[in-house]
Each structure stands twice: as structure tokens, then as C-alpha cells.
N, C-alpha and C. Protein backbone atom coordinates (compact mmCIF):
# COMPACT_ATOMS: atom_id res chain seq x y z
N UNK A 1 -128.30 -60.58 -143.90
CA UNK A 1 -129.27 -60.98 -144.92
C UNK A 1 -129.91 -59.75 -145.57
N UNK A 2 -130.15 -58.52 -144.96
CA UNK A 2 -130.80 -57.57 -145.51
C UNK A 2 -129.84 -57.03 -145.99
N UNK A 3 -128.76 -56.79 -145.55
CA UNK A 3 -127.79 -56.26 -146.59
C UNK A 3 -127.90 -57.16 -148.14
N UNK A 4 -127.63 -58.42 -147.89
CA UNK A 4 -127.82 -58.63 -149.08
C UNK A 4 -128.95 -58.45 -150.18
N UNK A 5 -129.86 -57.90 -149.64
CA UNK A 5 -131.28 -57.97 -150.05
C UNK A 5 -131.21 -56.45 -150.76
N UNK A 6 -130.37 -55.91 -150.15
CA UNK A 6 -129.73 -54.26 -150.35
C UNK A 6 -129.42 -54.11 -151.70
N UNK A 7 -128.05 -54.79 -151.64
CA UNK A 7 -127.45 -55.27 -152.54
C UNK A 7 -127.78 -55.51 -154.19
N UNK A 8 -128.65 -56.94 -153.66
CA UNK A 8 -129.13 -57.26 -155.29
C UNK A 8 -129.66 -56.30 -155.69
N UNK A 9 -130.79 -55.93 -154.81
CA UNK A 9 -131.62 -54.59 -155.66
C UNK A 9 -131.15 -53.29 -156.59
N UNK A 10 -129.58 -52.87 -155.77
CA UNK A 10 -128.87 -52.19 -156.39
C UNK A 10 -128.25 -51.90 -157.34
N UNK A 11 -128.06 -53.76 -157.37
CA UNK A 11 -127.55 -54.51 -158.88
C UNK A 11 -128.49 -54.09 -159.57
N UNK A 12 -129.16 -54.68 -159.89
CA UNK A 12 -130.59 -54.97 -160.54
C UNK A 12 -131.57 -53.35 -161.17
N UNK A 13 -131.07 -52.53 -159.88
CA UNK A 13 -131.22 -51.01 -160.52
C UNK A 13 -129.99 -50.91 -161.40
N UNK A 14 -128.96 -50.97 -161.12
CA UNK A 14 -127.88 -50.52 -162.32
C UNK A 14 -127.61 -51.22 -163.68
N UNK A 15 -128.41 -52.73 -163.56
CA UNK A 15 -128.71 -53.57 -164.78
C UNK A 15 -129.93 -52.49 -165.40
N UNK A 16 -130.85 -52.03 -165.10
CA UNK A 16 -131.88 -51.80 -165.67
C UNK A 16 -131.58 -50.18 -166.17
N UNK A 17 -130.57 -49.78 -165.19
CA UNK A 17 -130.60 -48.51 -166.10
C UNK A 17 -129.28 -48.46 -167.07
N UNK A 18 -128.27 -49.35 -167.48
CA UNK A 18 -127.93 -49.58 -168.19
C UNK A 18 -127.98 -50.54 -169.37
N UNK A 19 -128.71 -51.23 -169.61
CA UNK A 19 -129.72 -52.11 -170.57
C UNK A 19 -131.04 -51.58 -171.07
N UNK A 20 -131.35 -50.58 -170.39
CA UNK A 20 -132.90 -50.26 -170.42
C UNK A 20 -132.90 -48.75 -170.93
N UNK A 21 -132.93 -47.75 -170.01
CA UNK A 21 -132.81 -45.96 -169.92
C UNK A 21 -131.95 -46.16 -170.54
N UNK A 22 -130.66 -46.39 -170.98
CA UNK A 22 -129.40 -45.95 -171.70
C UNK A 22 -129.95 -46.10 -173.19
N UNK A 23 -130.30 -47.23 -173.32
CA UNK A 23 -130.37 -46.92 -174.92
C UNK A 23 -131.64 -46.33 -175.77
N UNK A 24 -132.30 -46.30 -174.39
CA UNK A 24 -133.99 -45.07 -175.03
C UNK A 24 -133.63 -43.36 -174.97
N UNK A 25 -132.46 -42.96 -174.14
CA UNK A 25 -132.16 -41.93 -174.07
C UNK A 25 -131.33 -41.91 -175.45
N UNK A 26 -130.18 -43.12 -175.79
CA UNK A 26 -129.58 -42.44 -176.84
C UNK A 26 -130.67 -42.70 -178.35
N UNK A 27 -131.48 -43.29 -178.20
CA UNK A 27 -132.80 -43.19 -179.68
C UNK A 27 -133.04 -42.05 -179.35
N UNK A 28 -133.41 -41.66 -178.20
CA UNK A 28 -134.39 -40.35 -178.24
C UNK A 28 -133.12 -39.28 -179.07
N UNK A 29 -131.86 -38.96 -177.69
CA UNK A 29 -130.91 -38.05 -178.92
C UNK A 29 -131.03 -38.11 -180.20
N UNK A 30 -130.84 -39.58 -180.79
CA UNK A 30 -131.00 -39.95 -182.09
C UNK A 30 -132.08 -39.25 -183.22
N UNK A 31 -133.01 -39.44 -182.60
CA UNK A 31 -134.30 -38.92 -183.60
C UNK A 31 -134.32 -37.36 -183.28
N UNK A 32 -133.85 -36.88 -182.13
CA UNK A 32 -133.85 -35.35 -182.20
C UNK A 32 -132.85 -35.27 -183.20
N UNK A 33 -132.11 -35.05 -183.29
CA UNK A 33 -130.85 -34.78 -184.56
C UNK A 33 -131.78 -34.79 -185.93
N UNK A 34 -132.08 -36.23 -186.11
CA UNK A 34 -133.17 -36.64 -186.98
C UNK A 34 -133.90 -35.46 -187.58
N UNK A 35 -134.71 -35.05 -186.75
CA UNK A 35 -135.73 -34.42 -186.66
C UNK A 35 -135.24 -32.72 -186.90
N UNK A 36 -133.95 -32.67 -186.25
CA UNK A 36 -133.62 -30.89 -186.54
C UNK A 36 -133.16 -31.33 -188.49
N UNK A 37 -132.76 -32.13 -188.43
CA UNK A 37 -131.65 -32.28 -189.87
C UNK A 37 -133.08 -32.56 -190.61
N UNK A 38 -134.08 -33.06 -190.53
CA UNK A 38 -135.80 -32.67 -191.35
C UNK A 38 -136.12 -31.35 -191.96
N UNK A 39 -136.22 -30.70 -190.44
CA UNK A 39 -136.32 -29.57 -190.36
C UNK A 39 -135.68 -28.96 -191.31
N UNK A 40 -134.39 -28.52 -191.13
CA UNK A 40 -133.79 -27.17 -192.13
C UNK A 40 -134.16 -28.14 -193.79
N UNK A 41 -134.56 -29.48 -194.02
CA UNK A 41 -134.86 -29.16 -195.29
C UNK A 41 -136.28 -28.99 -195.28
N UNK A 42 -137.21 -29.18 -194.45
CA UNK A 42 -138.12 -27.99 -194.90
C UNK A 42 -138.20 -27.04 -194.91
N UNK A 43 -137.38 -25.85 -194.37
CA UNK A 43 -137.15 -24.82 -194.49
C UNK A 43 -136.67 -24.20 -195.98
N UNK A 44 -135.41 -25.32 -195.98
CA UNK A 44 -134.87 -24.98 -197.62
C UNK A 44 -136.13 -25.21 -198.44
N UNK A 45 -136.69 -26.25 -198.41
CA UNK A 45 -137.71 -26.64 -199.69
C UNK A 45 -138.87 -25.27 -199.39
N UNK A 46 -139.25 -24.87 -198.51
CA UNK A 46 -140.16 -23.71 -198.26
C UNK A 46 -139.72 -22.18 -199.06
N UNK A 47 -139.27 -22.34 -199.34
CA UNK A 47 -137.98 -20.44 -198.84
C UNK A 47 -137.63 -20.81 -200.82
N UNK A 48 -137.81 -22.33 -201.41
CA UNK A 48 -137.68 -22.41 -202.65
C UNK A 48 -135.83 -22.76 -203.01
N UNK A 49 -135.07 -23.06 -202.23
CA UNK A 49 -133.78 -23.52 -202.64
C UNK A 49 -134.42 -24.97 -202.98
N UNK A 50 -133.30 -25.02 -204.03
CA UNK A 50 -133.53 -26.33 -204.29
C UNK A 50 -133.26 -27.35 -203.95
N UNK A 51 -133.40 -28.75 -204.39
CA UNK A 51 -133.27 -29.87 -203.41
C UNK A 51 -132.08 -30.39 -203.88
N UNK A 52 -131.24 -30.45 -202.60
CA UNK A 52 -129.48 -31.17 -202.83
C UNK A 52 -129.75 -32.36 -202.85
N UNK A 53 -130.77 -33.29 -203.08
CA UNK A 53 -130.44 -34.27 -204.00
C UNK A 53 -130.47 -34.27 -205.30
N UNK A 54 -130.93 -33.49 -206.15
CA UNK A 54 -131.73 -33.47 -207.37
C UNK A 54 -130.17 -32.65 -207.90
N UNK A 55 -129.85 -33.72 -209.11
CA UNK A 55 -128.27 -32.99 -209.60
C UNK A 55 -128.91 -31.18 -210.48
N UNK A 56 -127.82 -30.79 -210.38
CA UNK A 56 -127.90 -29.51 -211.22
C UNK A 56 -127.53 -30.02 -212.38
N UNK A 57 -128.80 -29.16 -213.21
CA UNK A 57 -128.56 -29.20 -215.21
C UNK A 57 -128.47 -27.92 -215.53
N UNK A 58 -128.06 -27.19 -214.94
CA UNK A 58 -128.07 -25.52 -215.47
C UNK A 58 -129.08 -24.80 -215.93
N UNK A 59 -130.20 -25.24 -216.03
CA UNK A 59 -131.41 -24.79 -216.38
C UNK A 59 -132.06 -23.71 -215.86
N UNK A 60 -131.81 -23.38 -215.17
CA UNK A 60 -132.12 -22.08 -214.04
C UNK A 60 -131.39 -20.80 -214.87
């Protein structure tokens, strides 16, 4: 009986960290990426390159 008692719990940890921790770890990766790929355009917009969305008119 305590084995089984073993058991479920074990289950029940490996349900939770694959339903649960798995997909807050991959948001978290997610928004870091996010967050570096922010970054270098504030850098560009700082430093004065211009913004690669905004088409070029040759005006420069």
C-alpha cells in the first residue's frame, strides 16, 4: 500500500512538472529573446540608425 502511495505521488510530480514548470520555463525563454531582440533596437534607435521599419525615400 505505501508503495503505492509512492507511486502516485511520483506520478503526480511528473504531471506537474510537465503541464506546469515546462511551459513557464519555455515563456520565460520566450520573453528573454523578446526582450534581447527590444534591446538592440534601442540601441539602434539611440546611436541614431534608423528605424527598419520606416521604408527608405532617399532623403538623407
Amino acid at each position: 500500500m505505501k508503495k503505492l502511495i509512492v507511486r502516485c505521488l511520483a506520478l503526480a510530480l511528473m504531471v506537474v512538472a510537465v503541464f506546469v514548470i515546462r511551459p513557464l520555463a519555455v515563456r520565460a525563454a520566450a520573453l528573454a529573446q523578446w526582450a534581447d531582440a527590444g534591446k538592440g533596437l534601442v540601441y539602434m534607435a539611440a546611436e541614431g540608425d534608423p528605424d527598419p521599419n520606416e521604408p527608405d525615400d532617399g532623403s538623407e
